[in-house]
C-alpha atoms as a PDB file:
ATOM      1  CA  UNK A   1    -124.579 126.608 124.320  1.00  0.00           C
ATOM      2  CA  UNK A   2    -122.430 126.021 121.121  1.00  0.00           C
ATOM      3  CA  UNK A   3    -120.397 122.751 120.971  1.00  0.00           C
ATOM      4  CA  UNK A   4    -116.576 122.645 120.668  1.00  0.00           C
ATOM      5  CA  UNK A   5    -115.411 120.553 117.996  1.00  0.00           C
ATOM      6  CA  UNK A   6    -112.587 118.991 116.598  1.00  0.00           C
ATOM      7  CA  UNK A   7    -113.146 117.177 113.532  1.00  0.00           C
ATOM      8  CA  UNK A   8    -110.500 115.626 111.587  1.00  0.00           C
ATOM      9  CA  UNK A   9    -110.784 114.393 107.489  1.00  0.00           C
ATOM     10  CA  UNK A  10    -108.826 111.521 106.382  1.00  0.00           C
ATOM     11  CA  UNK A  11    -109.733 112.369 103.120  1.00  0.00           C
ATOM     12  CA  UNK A  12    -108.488 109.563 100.396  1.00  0.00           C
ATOM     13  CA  UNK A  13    -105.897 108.169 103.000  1.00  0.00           C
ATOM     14  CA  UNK A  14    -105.315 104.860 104.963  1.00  0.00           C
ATOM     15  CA  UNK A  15    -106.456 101.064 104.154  1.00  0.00           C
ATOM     16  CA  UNK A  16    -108.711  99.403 106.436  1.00  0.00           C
ATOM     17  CA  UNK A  17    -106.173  98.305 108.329  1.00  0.00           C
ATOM     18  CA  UNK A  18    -104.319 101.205 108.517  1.00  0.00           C
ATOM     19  CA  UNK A  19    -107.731 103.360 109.253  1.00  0.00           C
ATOM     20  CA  UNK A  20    -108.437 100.736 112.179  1.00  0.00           C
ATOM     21  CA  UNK A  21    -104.704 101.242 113.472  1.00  0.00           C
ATOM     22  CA  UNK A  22    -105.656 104.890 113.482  1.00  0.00           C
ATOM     23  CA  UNK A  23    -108.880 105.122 115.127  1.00  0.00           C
ATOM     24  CA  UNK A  24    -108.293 102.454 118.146  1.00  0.00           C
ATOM     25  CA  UNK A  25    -105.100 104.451 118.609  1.00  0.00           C
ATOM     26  CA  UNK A  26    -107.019 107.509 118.740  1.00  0.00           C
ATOM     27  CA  UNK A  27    -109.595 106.104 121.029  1.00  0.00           C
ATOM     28  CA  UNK A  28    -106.780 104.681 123.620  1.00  0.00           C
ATOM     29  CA  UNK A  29    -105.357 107.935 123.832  1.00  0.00           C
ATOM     30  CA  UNK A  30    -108.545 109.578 124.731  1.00  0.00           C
ATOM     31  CA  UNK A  31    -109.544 107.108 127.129  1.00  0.00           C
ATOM     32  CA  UNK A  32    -109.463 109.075 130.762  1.00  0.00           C
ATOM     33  CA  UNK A  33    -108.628 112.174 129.489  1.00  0.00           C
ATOM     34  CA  UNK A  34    -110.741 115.025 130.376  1.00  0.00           C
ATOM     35  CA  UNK A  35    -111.190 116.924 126.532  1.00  0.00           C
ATOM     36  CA  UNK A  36    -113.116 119.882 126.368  1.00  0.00           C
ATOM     37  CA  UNK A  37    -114.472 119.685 122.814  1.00  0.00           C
ATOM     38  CA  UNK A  38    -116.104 117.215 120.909  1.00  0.00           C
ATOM     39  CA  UNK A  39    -114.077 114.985 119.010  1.00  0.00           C
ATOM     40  CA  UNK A  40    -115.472 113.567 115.455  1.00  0.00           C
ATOM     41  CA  UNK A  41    -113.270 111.397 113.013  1.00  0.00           C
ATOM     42  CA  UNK A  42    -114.217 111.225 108.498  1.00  0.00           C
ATOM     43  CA  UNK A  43    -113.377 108.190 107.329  1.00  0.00           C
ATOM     44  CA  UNK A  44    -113.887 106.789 104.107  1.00  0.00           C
ATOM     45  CA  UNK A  45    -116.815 104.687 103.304  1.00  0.00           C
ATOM     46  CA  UNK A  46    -115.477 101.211 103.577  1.00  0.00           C
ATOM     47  CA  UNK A  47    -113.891 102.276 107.209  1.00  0.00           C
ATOM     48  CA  UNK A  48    -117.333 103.555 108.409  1.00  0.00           C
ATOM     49  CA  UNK A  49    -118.622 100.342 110.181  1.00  0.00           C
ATOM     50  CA  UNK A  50    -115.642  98.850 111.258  1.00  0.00           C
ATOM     51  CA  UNK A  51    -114.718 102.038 112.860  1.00  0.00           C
ATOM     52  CA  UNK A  52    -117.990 102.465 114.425  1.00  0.00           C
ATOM     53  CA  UNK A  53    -117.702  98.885 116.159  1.00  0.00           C
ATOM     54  CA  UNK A  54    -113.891  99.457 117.194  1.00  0.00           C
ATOM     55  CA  UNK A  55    -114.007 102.641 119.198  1.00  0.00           C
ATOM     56  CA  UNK A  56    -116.087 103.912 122.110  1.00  0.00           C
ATOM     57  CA  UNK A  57    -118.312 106.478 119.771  1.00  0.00           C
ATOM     58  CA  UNK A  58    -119.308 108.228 123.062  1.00  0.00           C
ATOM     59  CA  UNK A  59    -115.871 109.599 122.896  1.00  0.00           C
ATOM     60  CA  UNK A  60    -115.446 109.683 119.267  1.00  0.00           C
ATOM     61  CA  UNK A  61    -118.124 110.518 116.479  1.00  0.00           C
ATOM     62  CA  UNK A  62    -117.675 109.074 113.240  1.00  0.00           C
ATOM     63  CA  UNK A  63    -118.704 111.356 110.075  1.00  0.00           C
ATOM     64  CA  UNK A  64    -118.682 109.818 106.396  1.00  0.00           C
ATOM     65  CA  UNK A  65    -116.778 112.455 103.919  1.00  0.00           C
ATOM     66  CA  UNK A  66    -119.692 112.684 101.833  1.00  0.00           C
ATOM     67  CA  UNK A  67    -123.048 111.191 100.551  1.00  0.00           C
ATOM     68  CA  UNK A  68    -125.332 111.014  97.419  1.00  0.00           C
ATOM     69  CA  UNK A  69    -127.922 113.060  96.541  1.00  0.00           C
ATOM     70  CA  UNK A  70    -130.323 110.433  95.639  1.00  0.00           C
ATOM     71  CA  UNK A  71    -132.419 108.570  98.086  1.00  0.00           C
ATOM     72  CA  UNK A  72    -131.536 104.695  95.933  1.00  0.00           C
ATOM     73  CA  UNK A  73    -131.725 103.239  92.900  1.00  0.00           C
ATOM     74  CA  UNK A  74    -129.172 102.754  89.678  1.00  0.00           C
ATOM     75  CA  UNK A  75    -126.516 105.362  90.661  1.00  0.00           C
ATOM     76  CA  UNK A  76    -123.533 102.853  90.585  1.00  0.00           C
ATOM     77  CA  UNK A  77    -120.549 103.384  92.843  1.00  0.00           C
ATOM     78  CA  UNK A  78    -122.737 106.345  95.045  1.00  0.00           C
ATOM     79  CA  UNK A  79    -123.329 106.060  98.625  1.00  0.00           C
ATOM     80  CA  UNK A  80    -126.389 106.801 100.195  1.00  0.00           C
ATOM     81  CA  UNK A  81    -127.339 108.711 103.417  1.00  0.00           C
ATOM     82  CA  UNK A  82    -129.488 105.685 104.803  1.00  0.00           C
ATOM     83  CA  UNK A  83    -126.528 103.690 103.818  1.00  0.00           C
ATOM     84  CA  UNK A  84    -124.265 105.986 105.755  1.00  0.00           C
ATOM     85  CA  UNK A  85    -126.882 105.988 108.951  1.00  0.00           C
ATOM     86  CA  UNK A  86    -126.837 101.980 108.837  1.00  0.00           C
ATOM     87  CA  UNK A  87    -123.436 101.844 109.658  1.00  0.00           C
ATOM     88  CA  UNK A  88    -123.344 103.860 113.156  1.00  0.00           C
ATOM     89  CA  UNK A  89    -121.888 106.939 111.705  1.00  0.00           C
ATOM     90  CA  UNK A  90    -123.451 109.995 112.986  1.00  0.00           C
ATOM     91  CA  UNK A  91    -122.069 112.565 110.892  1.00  0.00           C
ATOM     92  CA  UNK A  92    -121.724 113.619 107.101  1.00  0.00           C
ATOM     93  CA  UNK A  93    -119.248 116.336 105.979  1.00  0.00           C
ATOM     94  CA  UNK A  94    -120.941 117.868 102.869  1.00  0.00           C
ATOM     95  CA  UNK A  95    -119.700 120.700 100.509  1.00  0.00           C
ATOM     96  CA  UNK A  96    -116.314 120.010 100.822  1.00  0.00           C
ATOM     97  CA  UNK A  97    -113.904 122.200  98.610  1.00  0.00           C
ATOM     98  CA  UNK A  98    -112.409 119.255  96.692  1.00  0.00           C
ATOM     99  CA  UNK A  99    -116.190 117.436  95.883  1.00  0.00           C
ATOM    100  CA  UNK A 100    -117.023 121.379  94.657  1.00  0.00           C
ATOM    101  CA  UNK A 101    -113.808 121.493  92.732  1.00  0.00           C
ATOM    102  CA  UNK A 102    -113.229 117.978  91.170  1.00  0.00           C
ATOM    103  CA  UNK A 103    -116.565 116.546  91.210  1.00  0.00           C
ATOM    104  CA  UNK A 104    -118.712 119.282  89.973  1.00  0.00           C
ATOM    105  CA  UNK A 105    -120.827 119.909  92.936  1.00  0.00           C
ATOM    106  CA  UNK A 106    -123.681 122.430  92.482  1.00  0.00           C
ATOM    107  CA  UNK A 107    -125.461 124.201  95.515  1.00  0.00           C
ATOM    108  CA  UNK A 108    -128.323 122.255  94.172  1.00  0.00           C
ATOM    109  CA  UNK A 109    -126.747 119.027  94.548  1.00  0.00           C
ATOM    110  CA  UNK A 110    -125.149 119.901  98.030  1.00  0.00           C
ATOM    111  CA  UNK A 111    -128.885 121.282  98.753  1.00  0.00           C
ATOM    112  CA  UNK A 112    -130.143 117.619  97.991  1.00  0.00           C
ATOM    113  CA  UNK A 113    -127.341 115.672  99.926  1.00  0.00           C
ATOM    114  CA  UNK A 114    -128.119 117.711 102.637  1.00  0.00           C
ATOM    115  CA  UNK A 115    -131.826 117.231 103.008  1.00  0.00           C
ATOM    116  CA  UNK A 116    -131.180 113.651 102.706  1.00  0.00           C
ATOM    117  CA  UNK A 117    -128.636 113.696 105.563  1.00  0.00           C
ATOM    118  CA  UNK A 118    -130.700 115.189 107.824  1.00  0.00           C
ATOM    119  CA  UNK A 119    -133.556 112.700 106.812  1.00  0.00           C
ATOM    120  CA  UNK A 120    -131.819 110.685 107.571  1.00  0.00           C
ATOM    121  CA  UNK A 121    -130.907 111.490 111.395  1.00  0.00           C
ATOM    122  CA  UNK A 122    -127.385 112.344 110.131  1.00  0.00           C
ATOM    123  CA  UNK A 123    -125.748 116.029 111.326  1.00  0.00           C
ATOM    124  CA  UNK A 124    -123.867 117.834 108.039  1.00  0.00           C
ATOM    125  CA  UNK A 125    -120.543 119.317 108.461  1.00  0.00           C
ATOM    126  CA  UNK A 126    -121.163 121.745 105.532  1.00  0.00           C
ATOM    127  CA  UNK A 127    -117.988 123.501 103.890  1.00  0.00           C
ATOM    128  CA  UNK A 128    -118.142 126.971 102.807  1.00  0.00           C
ATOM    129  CA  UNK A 129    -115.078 129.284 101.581  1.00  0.00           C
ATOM    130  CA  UNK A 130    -113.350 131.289  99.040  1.00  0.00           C
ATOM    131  CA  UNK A 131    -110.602 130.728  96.652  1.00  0.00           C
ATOM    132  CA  UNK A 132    -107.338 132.629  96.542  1.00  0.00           C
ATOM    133  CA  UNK A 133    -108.641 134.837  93.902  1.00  0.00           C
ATOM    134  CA  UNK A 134    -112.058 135.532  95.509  1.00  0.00           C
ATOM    135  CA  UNK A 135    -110.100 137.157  98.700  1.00  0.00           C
ATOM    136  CA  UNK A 136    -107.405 139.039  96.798  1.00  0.00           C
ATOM    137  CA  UNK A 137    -110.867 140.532  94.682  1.00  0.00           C
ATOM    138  CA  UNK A 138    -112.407 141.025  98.042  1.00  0.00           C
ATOM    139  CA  UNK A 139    -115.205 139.045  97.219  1.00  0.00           C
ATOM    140  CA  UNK A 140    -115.399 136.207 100.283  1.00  0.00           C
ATOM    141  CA  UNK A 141    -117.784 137.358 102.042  1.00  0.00           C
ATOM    142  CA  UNK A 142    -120.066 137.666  99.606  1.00  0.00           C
ATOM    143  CA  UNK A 143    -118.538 134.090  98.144  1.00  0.00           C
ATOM    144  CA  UNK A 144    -119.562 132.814 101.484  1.00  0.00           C
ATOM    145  CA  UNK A 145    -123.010 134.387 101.820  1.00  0.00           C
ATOM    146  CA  UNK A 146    -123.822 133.149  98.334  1.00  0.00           C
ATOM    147  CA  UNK A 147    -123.047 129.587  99.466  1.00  0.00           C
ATOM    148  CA  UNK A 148    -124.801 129.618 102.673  1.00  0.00           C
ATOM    149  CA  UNK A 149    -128.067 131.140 100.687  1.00  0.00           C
ATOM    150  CA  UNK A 150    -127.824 128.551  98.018  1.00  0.00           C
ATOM    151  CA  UNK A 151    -127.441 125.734  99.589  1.00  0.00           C
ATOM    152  CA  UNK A 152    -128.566 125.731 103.232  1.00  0.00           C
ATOM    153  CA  UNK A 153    -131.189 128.907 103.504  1.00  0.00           C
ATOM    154  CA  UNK A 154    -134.839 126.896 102.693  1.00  0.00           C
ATOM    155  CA  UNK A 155    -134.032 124.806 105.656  1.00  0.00           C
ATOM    156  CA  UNK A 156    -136.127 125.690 108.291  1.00  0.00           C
ATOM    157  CA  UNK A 157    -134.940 126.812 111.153  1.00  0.00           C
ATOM    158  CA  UNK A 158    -135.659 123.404 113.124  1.00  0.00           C
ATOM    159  CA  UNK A 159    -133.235 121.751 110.521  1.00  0.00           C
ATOM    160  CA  UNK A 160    -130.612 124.452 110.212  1.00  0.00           C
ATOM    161  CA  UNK A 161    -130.192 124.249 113.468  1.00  0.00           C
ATOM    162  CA  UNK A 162    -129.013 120.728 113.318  1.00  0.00           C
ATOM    163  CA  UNK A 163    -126.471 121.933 110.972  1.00  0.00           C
ATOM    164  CA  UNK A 164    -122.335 122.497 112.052  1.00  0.00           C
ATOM    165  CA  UNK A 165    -120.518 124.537 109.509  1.00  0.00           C
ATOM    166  CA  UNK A 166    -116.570 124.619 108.942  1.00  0.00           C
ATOM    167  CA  UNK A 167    -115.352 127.818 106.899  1.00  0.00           C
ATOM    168  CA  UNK A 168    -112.174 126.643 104.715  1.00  0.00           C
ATOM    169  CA  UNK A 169    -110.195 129.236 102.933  1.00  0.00           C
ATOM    170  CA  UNK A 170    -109.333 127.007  99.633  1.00  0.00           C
ATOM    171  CA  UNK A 171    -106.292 128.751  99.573  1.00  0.00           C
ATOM    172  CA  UNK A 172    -105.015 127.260 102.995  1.00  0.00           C
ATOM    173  CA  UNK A 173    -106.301 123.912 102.205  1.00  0.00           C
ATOM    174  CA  UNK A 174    -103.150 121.395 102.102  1.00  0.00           C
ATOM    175  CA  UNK A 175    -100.868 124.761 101.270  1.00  0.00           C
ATOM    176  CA  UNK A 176     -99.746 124.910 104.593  1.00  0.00           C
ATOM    177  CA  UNK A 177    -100.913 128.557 104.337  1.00  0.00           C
ATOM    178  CA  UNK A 178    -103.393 129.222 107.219  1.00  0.00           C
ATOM    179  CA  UNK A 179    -105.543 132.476 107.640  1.00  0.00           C
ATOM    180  CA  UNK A 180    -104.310 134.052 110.630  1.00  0.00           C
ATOM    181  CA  UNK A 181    -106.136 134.111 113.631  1.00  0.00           C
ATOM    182  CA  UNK A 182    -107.390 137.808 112.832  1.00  0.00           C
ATOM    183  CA  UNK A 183    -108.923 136.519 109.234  1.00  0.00           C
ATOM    184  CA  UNK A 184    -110.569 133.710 110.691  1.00  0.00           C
ATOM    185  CA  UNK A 185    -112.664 135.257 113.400  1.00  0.00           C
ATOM    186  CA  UNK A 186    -113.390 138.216 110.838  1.00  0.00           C
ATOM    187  CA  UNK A 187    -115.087 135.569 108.898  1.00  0.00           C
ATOM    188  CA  UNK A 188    -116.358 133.718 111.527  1.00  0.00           C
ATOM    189  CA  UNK A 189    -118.352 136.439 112.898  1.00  0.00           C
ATOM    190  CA  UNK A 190    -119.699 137.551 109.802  1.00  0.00           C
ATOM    191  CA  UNK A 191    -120.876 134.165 109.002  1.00  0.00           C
ATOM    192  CA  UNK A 192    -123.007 134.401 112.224  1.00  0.00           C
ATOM    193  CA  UNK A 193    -124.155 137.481 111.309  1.00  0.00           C
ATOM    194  CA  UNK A 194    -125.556 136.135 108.546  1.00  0.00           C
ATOM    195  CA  UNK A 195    -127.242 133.717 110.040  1.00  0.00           C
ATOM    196  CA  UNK A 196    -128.777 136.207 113.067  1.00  0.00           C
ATOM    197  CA  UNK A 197    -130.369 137.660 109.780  1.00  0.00           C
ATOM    198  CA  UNK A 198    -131.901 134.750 108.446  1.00  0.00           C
ATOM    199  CA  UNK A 199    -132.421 132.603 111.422  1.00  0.00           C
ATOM    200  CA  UNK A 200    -132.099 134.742 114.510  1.00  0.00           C
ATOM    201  CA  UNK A 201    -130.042 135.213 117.344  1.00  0.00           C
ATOM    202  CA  UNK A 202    -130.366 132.152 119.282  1.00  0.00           C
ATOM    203  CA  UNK A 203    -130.160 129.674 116.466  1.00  0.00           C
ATOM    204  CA  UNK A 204    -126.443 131.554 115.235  1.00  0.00           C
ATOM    205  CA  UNK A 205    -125.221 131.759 118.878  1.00  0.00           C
ATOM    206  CA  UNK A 206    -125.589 127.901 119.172  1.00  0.00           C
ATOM    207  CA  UNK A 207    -124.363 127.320 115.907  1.00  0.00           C
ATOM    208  CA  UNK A 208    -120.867 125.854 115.428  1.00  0.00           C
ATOM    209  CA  UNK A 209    -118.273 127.452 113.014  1.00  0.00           C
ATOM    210  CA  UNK A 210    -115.401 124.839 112.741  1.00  0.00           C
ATOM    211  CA  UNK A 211    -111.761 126.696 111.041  1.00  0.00           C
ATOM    212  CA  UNK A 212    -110.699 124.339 108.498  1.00  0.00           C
ATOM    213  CA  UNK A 213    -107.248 125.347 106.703  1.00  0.00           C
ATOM    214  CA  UNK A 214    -103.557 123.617 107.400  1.00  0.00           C
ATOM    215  CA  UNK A 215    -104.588 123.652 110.810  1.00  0.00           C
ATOM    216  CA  UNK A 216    -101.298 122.198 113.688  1.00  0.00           C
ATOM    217  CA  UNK A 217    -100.835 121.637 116.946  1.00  0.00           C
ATOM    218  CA  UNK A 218     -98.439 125.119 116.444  1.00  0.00           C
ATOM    219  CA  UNK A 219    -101.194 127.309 115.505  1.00  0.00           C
ATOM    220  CA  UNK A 220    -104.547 125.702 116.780  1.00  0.00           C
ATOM    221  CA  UNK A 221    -104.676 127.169 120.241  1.00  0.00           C
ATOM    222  CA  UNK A 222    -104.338 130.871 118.505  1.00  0.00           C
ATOM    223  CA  UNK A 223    -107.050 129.929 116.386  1.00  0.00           C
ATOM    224  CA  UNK A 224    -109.557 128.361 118.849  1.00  0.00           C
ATOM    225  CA  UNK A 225    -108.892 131.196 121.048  1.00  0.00           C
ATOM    226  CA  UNK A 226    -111.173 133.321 119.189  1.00  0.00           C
ATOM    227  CA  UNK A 227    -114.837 133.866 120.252  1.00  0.00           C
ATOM    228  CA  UNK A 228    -116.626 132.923 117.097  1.00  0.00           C
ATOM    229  CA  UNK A 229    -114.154 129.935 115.643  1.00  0.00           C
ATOM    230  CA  UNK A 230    -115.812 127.134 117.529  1.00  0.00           C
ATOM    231  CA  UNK A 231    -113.068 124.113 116.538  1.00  0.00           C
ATOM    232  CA  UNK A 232    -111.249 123.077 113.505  1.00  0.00           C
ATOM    233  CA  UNK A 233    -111.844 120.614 110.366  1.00  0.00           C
ATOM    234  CA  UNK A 234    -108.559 119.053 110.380  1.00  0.00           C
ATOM    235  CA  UNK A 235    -107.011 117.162 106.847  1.00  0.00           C
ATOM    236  CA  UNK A 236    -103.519 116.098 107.385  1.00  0.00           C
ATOM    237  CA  UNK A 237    -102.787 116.369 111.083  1.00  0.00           C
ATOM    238  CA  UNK A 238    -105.777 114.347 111.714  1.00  0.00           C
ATOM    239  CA  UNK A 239    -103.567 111.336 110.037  1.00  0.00           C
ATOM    240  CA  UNK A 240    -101.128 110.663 113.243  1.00  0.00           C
ATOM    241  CA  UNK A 241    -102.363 110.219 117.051  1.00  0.00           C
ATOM    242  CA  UNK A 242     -99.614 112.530 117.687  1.00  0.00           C
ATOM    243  CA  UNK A 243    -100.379 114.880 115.642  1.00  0.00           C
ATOM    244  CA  UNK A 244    -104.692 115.204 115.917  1.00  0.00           C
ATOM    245  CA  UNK A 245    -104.198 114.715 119.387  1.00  0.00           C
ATOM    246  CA  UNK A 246    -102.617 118.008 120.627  1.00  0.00           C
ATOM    247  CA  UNK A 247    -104.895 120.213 118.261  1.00  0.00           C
ATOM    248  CA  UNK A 248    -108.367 118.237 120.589  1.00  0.00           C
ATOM    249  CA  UNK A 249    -105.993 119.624 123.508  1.00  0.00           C
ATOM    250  CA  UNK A 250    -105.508 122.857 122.415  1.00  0.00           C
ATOM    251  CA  UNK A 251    -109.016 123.296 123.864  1.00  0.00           C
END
């Protein structure tokens, strides 16, 4: 059975301090209630261990917002996977739109950085989606496919299926456009089609497809209502305790 997930990204937000604020805050909210997904929280690096140590990470999992591709060794300023591991986190969200974007990351690279992760006992939330001008050409699905094939398809099947995977229009990403409910389960469900083809039935049935896109506590239940969009990779209302915290209820 496929897990629910709620998964928010800080992204380049919140000192230390601020991040700590955020995550015991979190925490204490949760504490007693009875949440029907999982609940996972990105930090950035220097929050990773301090985070891990202040919250009860049976209730929360703690991803890092990225990792290097490289094992160790003179890359100054990267961040390994072991280095990630070390710290308690438990999850690594890979692929992201932005690292694609502003960073120059290849399929090959993201290929790399993921076989490290999982080396590395660490679970990838791997980003995948189109730009505004791939839908309007009607290309996303094959944008998608060609992203899936690139970077996650040598895996074997053992390893993909340690894999969760969070479909982000770039186009609703911090625009406050969202796809509607209709164009996210289209996509959804052709994503696990996809992977029935490569992988089989059993392995895409379990597999989790998180809706990442200007994602509220106004349109979350419409879009977690849908029978292939398994939870939500949340950017800016996973910032606030008031905000994150009625999208994990909208399960």
């Amino acid at each position: 059975m496929r897990k629910k997930i709620v998964a928010g990204n800080w992204k380049m937000n919140k000192s230390l301090q601020e991040g700590l604020e955020l995550a015991k805050g979190l925490d204490k909210a949760l504490k007693g209630k009875a949440v029907n997904c999982d609940v996972i929280i990105g930090t950035p690096f220097i929050h990773l261990a301090s985070v891990v140590e202040a919250i009860d990470t049976n209730r929360i999992g703690v991803a890092a917002q990225n990792c290097a591709d490289k094992e160790s060794g003179a890359y100054t300023g990267e961040v390994s996977a072991s280095m990630v591991a070390s710290t308690g986190a438990k999850y690594v969200i890979l692929g992201h739109s932005e690292r694609r974007a502003y960073y120059g990351e290849t399929p090959e690279i993201l290929k790399e950085k993921v076989k490290l992760a999982l080396a590395n006992g660490l679970t990838p939330i791997f980003c995948i989606g189109e730009v505004l001008e791939e839908r309007e050409a009607n290309k996303h699905f094959d944008v998608v496919k060609a992203q899936l094939k690139a970077s996650l398809f040598e895996l074997s099947a053992e390893d993909f299926a340690k894999i969760v995977l969070a479909y982000e229009p770039v186009w609703a990403i911090g625009t406050g456009k969202t796809a509607t409910p209709a164009q996210a389960q289209e996509m959804h469900a052709f994503i696990r089609e996809t992977l029935i083809a490569k992988y089989g039935k059993e392995i895409a049935d379990d597999t989790s497809i998180l809706y990442g896109g200007s994602v509220n506590a106004g349109n979350a239940k419409e879009l977690f209502s849908n029978v292939d969009v398994d939870g939500g990779l949340i950017g800016g209302a996973s910032l606030g305790v008031d905000k994150f915290l009625p999208i994990v209820e909208a399960f």
